[in-house]
Protein backbone atom coordinates (compact mmCIF):
# COMPACT_ATOMS: atom_id res chain seq x y z
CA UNK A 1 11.38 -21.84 18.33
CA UNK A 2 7.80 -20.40 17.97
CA UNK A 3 8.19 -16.95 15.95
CA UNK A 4 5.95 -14.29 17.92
CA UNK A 5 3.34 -13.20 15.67
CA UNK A 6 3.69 -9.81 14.92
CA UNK A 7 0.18 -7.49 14.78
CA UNK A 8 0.04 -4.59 12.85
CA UNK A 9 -0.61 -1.26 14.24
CA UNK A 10 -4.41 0.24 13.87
CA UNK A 11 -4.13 2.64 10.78
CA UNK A 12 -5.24 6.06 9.82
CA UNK A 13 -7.42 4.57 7.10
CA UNK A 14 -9.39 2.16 10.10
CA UNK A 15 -9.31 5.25 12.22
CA UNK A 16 -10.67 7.41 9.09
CA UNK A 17 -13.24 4.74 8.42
CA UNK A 18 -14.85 4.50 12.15
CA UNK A 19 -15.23 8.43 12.23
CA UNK A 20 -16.97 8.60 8.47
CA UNK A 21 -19.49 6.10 10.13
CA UNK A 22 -20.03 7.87 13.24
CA UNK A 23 -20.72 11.40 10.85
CA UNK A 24 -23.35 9.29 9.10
CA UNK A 25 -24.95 8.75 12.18
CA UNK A 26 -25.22 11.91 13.68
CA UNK A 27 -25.97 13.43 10.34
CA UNK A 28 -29.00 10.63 10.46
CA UNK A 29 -29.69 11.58 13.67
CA UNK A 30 -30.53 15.41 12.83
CA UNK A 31 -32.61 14.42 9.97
CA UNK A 32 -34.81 12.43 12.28
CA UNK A 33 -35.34 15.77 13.60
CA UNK A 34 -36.84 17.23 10.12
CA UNK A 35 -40.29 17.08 9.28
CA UNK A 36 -39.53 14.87 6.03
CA UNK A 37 -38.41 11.29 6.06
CA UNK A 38 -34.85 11.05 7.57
CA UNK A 39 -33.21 8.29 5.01
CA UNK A 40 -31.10 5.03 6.14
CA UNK A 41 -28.05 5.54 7.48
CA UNK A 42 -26.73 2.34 6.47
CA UNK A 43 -26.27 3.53 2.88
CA UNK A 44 -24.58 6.39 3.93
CA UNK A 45 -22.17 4.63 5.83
CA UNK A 46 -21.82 2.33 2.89
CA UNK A 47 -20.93 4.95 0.34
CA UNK A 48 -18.28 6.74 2.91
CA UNK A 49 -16.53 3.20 3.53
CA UNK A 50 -16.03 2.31 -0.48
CA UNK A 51 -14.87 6.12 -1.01
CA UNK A 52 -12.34 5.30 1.72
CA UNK A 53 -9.24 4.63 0.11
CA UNK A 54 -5.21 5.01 0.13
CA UNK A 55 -4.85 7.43 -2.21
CA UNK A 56 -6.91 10.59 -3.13
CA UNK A 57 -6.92 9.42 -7.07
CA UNK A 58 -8.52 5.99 -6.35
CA UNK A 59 -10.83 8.09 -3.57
CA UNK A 60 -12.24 10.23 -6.67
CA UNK A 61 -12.60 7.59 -8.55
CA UNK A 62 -14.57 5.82 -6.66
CA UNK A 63 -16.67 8.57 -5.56
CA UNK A 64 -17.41 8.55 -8.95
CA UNK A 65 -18.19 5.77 -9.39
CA UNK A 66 -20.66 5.51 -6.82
CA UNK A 67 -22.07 8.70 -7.74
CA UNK A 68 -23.24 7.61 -11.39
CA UNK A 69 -24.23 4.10 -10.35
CA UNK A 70 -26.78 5.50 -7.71
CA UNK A 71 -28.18 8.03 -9.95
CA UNK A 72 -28.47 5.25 -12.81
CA UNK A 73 -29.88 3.06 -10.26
CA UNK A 74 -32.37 5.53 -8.75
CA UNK A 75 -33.66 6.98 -12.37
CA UNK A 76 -34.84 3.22 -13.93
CA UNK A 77 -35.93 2.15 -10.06
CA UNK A 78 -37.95 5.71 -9.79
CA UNK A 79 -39.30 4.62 -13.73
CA UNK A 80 -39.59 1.26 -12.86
CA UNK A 81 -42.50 2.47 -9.95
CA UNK A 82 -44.32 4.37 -12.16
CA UNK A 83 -44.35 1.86 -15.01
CA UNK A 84 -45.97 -0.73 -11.62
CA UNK A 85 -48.33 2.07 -10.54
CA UNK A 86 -49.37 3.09 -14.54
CA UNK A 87 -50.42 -1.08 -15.50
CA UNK A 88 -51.48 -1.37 -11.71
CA UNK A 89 -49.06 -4.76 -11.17
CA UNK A 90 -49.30 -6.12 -7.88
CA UNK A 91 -48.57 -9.38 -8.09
CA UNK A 92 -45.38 -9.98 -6.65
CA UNK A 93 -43.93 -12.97 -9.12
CA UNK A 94 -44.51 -10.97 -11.98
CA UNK A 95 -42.94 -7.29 -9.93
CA UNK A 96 -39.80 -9.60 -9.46
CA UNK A 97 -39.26 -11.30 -12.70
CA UNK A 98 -39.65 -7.78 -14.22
CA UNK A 99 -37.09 -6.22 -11.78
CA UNK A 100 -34.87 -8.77 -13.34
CA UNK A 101 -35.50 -7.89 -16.82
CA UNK A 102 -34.61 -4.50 -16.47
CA UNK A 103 -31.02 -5.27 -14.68
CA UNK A 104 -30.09 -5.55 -18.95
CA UNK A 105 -31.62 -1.64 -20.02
CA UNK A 106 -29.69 -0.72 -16.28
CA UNK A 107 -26.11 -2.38 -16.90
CA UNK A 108 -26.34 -1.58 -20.71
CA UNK A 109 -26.77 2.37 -19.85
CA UNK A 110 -23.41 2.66 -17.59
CA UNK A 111 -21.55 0.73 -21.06
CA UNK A 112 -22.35 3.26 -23.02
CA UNK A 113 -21.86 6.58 -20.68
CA UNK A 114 -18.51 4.01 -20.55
CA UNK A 115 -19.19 3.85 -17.15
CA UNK A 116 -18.37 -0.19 -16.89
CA UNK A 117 -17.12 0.01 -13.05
CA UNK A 118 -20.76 1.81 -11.98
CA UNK A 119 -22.56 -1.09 -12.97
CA UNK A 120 -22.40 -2.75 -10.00
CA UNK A 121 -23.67 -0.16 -7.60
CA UNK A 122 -26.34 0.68 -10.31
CA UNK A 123 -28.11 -2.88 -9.70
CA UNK A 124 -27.69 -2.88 -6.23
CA UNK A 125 -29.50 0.60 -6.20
CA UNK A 126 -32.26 -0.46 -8.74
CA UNK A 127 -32.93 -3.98 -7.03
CA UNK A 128 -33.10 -1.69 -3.43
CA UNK A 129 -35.77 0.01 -4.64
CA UNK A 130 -37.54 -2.43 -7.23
CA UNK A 131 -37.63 -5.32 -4.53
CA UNK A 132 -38.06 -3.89 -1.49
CA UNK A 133 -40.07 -0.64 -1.98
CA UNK A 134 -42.23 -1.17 -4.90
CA UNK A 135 -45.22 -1.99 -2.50
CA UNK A 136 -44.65 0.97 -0.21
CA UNK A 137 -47.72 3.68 0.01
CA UNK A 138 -44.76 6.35 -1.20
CA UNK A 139 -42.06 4.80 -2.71
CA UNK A 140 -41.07 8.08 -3.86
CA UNK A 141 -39.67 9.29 -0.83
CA UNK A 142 -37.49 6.50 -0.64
CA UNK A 143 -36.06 7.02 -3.97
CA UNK A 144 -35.17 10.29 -2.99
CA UNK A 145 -33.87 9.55 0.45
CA UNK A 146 -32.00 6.57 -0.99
CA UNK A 147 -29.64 8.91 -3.73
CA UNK A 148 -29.88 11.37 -0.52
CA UNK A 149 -28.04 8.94 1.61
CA UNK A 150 -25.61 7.54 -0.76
CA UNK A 151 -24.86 11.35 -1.41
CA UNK A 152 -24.27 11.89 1.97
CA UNK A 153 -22.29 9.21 2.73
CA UNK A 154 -19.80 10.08 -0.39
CA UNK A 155 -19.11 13.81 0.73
CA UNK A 156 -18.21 12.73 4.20
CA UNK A 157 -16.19 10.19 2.67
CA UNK A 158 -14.18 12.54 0.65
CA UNK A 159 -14.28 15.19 3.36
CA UNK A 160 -13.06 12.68 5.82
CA UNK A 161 -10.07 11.01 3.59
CA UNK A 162 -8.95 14.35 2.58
CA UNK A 163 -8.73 16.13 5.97
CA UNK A 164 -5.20 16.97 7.15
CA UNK A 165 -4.05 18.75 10.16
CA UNK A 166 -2.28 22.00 9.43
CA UNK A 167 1.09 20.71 9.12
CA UNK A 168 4.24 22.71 7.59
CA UNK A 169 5.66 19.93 5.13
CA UNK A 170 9.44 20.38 3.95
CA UNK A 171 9.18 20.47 0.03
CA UNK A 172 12.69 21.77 -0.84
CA UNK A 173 14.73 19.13 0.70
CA UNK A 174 15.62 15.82 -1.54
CA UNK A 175 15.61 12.25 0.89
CA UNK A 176 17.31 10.09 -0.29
CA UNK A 177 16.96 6.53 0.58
CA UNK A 178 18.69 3.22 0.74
CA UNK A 179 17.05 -0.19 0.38
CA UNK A 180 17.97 -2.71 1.64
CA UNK A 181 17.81 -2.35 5.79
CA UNK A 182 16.40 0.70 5.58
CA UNK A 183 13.09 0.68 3.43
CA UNK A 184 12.80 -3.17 3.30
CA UNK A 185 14.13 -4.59 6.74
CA UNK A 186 17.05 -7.42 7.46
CA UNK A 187 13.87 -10.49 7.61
CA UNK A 188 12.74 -9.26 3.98
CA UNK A 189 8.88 -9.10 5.70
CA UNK A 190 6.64 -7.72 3.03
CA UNK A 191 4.10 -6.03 5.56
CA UNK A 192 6.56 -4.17 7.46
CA UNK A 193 7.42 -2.05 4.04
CA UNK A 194 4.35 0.68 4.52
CA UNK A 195 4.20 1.48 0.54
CA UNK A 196 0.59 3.41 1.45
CA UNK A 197 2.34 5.53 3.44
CA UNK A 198 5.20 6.36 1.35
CA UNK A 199 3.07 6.89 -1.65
CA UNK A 200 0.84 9.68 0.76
CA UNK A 201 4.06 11.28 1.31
CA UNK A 202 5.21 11.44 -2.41
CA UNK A 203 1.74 12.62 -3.68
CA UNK A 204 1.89 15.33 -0.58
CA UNK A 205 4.95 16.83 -2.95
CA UNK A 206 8.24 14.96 -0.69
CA UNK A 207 10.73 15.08 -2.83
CA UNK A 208 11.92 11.52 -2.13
CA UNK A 209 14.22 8.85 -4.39
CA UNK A 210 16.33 6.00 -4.04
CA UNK A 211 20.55 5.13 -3.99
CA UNK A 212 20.91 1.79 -4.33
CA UNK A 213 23.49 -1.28 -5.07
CA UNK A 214 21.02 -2.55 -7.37
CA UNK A 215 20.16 -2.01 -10.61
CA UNK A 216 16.73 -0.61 -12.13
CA UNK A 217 15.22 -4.13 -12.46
CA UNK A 218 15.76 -4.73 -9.03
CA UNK A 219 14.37 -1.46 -8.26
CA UNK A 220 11.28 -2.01 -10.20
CA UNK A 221 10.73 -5.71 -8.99
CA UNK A 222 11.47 -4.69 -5.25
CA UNK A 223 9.62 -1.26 -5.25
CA UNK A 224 6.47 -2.23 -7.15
CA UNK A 225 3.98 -0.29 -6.53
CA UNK A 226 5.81 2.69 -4.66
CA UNK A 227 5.19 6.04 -7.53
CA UNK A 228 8.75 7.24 -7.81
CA UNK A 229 8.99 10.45 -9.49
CA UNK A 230 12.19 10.90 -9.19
CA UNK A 231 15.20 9.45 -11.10
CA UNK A 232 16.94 7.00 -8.70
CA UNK A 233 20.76 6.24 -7.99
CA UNK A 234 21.81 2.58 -8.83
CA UNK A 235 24.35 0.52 -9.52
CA UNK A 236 26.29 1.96 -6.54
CA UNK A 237 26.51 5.15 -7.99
CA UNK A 238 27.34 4.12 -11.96
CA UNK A 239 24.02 5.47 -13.06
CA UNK A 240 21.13 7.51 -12.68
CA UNK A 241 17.84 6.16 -13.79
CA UNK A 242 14.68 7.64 -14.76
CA UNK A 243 11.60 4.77 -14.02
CA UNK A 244 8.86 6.64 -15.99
CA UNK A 245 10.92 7.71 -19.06
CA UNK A 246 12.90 4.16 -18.32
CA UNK A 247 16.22 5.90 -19.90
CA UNK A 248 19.39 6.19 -18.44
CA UNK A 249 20.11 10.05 -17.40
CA UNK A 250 23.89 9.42 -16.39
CA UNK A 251 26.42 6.95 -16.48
CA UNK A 252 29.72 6.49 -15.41
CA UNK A 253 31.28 3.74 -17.72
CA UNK A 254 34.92 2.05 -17.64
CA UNK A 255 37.39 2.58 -19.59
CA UNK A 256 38.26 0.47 -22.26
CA UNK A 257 41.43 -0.89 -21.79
CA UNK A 258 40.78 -0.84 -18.13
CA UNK A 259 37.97 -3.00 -18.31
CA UNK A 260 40.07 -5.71 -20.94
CA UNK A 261 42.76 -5.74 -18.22
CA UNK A 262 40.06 -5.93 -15.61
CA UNK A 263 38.38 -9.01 -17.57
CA UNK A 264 42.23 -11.01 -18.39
CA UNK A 265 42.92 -10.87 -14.59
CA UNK A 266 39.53 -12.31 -13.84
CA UNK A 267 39.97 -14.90 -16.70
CA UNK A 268 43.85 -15.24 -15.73
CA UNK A 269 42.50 -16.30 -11.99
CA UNK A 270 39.99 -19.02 -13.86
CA UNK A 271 37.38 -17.19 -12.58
CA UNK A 272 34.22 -15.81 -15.26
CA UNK A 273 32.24 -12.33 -14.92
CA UNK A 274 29.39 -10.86 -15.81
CA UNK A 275 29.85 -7.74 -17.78
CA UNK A 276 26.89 -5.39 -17.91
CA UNK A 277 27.01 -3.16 -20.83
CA UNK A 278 24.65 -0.26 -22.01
CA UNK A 279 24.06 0.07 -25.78
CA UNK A 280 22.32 2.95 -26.59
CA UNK A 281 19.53 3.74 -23.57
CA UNK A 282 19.36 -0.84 -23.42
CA UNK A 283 21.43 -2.51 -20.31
CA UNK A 284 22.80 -5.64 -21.28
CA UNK A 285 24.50 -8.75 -19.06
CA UNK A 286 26.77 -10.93 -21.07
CA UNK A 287 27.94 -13.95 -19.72
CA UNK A 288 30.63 -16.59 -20.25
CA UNK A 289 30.61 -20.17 -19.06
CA UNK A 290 29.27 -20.18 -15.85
CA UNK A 291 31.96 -22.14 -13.58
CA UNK A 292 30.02 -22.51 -10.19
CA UNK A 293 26.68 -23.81 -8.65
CA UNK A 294 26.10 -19.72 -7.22
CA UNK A 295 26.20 -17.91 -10.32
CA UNK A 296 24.69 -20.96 -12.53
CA UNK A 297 21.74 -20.37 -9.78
CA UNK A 298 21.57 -16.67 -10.03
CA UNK A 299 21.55 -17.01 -13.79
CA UNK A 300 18.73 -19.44 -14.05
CA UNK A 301 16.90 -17.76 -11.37
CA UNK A 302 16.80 -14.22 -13.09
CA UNK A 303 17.32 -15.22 -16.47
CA UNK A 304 13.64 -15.27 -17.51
CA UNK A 305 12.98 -11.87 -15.27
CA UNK A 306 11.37 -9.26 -18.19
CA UNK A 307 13.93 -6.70 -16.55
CA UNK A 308 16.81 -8.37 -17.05
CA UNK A 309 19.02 -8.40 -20.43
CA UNK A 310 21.52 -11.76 -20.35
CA UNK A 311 23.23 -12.37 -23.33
CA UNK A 312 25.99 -15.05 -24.54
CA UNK A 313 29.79 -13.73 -24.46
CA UNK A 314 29.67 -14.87 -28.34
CA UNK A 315 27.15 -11.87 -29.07
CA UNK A 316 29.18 -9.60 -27.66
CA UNK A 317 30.65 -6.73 -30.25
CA UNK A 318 33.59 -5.43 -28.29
CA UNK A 319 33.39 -2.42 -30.39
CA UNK A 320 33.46 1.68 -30.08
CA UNK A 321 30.02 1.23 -29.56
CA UNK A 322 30.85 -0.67 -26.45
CA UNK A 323 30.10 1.21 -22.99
CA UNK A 324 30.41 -0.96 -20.03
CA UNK A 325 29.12 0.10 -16.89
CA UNK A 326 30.83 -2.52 -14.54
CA UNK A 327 32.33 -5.93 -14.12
CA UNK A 328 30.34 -8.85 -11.58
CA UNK A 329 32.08 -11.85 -10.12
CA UNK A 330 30.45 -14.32 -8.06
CA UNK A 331 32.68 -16.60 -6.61
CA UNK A 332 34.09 -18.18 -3.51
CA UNK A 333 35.32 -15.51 -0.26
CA UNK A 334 38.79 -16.82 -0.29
CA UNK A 335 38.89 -16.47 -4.69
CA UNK A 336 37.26 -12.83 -4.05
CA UNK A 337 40.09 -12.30 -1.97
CA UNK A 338 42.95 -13.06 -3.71
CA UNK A 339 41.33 -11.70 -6.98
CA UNK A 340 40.21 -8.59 -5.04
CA UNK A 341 43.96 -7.61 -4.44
CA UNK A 342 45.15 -8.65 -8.15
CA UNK A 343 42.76 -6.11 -9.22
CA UNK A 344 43.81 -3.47 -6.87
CA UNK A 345 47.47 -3.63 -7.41
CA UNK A 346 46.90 -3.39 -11.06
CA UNK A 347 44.48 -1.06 -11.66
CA UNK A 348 45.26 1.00 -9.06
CA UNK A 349 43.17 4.31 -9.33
CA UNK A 350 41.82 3.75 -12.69
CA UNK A 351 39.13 1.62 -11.23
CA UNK A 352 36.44 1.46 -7.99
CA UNK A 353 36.66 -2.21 -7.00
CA UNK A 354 34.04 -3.19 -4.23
CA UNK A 355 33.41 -6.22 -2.62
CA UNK A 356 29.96 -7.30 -0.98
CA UNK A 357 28.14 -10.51 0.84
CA UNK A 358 26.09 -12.55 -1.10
CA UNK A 359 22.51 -14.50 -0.97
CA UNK A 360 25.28 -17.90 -1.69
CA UNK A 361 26.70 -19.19 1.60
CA UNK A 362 30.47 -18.61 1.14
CA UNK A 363 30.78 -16.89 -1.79
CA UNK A 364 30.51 -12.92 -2.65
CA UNK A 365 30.10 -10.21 -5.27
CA UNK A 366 33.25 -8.57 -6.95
CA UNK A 367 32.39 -5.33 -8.61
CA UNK A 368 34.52 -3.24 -10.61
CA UNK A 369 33.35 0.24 -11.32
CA UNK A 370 35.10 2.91 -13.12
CA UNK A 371 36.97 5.25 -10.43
CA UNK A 372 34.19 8.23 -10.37
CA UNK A 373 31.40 6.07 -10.10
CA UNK A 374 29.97 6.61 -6.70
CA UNK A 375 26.49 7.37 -5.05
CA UNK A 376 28.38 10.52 -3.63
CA UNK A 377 29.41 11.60 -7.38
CA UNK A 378 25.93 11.09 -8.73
CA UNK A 379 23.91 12.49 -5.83
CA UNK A 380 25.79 15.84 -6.65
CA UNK A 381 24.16 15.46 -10.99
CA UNK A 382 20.96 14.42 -9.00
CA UNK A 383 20.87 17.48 -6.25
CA UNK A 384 21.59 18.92 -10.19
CA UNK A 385 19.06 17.57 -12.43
CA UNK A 386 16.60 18.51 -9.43
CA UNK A 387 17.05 21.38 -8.94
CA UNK A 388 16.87 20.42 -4.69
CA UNK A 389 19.81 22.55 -2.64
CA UNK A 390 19.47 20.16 0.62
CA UNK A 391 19.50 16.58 0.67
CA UNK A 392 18.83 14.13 3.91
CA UNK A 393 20.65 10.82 3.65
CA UNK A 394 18.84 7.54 4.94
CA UNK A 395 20.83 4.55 5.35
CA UNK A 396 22.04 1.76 7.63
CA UNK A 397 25.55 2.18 7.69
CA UNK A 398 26.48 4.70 10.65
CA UNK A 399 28.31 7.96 9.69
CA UNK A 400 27.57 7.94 6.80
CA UNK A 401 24.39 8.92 6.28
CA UNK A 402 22.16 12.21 7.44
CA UNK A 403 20.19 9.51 9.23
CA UNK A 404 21.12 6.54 10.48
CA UNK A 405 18.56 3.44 10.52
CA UNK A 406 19.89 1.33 13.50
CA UNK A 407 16.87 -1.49 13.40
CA UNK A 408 16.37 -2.96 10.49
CA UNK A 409 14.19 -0.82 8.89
CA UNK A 410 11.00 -0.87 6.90
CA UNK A 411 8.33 0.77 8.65
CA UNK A 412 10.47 2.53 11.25
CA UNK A 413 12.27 4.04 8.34
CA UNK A 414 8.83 5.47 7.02
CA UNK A 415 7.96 6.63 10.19
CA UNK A 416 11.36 8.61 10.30
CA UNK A 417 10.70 9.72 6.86
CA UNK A 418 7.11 11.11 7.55
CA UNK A 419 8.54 13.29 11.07
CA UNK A 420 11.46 14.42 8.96
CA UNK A 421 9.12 15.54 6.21
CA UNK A 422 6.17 17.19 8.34
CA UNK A 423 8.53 18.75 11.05
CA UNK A 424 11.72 19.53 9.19
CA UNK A 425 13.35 18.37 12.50
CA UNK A 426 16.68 17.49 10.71
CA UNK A 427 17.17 21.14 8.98
């Protein structure tokens, strides 16, 4: 069966770029009506496109950059003219082989204003007006109508990504998101994630994190490029992690002889877990022999990962020093099963035992947590460390969250996000 191909919808940024073009033009249009020469629009419009961009830093930045490689460009064209007109050079050949001389004195000026990036739009600018205006009765005018235009066409660029409606935003609330179904949808499509979007929000001051199952490395692998500010929930509530500091803010660990117990029923059931301990601010996964394909696969598929920490049971010091965060086993649904009430009956409230699907036909995860470790218990230190008094809920599990994402999520979530945050509907 075909799969429908699924087109994306027109964004503001296509929308944004159409309109800086159309400004271009009718700001061309009134200079026509001066008594000077009126410029070419299509620089303008070129300048406005490039300072188009997601995000208002990379929008400076490459106003910027624009800016210093036309004046660079303009100043050794404009000398370049007069150095023609001064030795009277006419002769085309020799104009041309000169222009490309001075490309070296033109890229070597924007390395040392350290200026590296300008040094493209500094050649095209020079060549513009070395190639194809050095013959002109007043190439003068164009060198001042060509920085004119590119001027031009920056400002409205700039005034054109940083327009916004007069929108109330909600500041003071915390959202607080889930993951998986929610901000990445059940077919795992990468496109349907709107990161631009989210990032707009965050930089517009939402206060907006994450509460996860996972832990930071599969944060930081699955959320690349998103600029969290926040510290995030993961773990299923056993810690709170900060991405930028990358330290550990809380943790809820097991308790000693809990976990021991917890590890000789596993071992007692010939079953092996993973044990994921914290030394100091460092996360560590030690691991036993592996007894079956699912968990040999998830080992030697995340092993080399430069988030993850795996380390041989033999290493392990099994001393004061010792804080373990939670136990893993991967193993087959009917094993989880029977181990899943072993552990229960034993344990009874010293520990959180949870049991989830997993990527491995057949088999699932078996976590045991220590008893207070819970995305409820650490959204209260997080509403805490925040200093937020109101926090909205997003998840895919209905009840239980402030709002409930019923299909799939991704961009739908984003879109709920954005009307929560500009209308405040929920509060």
């Amino acid at each position: 069966m075909a799969i429908p191909i699924k087109f994306p919808p027109i964004g503001a940024r296509i929308i944004k770029s159409s309109v800086a073009v159309a400004l271009c033009m009718v700001i061309y249009f009134f200079r026509t009506l001066l008594p000077i020469g009126n410029g070419i629009p299509f620089y303008s419009a070129l300048a406005a496109l490039w300072c188009l961009q997601p995000y208002t830093v990379s929008t400076k930045n490459n106003a910027g950059q624009r800016s210093i490689g036309t004046f660079v460009g303009a100043v050794y064209g404009l000398a370049f003219i007069v150095l023609l007109r001064f030795f009277s050079l006419i002769e085309p050949v020799i104009v041309y082989l000169l222009a490309s001389i001075m490309i070296i004195p033109v890229i070597y000026l924007t390395v040392i204003l350290n200026k590296r990036n300008a040094s493209f739009f500094s050649c095209v600018v020079f060549l513009s007006i070395a190639l194809t205006h050095s013959f002109d009765e007043n190439p003068y005018l164009f060198v001042f109508n060509r920085v004119l235009d590119t001027f031009i066409g920056i400002g409205i660029g700039l005034a054109v990504n940083n327009f916004h409606l007069p929108i109330k935003h909600d500041s003071e609330s915390l959202y607080v998101s889930g993951i998986d179904s929610v901000l990445i949808p059940d077919d795992h499509s990468a496109n349907a994630f709107n990161k631009v979007e989210l990032n707009r929000m965050i930089e517009s001051g939402v206060k907006f994190t994450i509460s996860t199952i996972r832990t930071p490395a599969e944060v930081k692998s699955l959320m690349k490029g998103v600029d969290l500010k926040l510290p995030i929930i993961v773990m299923d509530g056993a810690a709170m992690y900060d991405l930028n500091e990358r330290e550990y803010l809380e943790a809820e660990f097991l308790q000693a002889d809990i976990c021991e117990q917890a590890e000789r029923i596993i071992a007692d059931h010939g079953m092996h877990c993973f044990v994921n301990v914290m030394y100091d601010v460092t996360l560590l996964i030690f691991y036993g022999k592996l007894r079956n394909s699912a968990e040999k696969d998830l080992y030697k598929t995340h092993k080399h990962s430069p988030y993850r920490n795996y380390v041989r049971e033999i290493f392990r010091r099994h001393d004061a020093s010792e804080r373990v965060l939670y136990l893993t086993v991967l193993d087959e649904s009917a094993k989880i099963a029977v181990l899943e009430k072993h552990l229960a009956h034993e344990l009874s409230s010293f520990a959180r035992i949870t049991v989830a699907d997993s990527e491995y036909d057949g088999y699932q995860y078996l976590k045991v947590f220590s008893p207070i470790a819970s995305k409820e218990h650490m959204l209260v230190k997080l509403k805490k460390h925040t200093g937020c008094k109101k926090t909205v809920t997003i998840g895919s599990i209905e009840g239980k969250y402030d709002v409930y994402i019923s299909d799939g999520g991704g961009n739908v979530t984003i879109k709920k996000l954005k009307k929560l945050y500009r209308n405040d509907i929920y509060h």
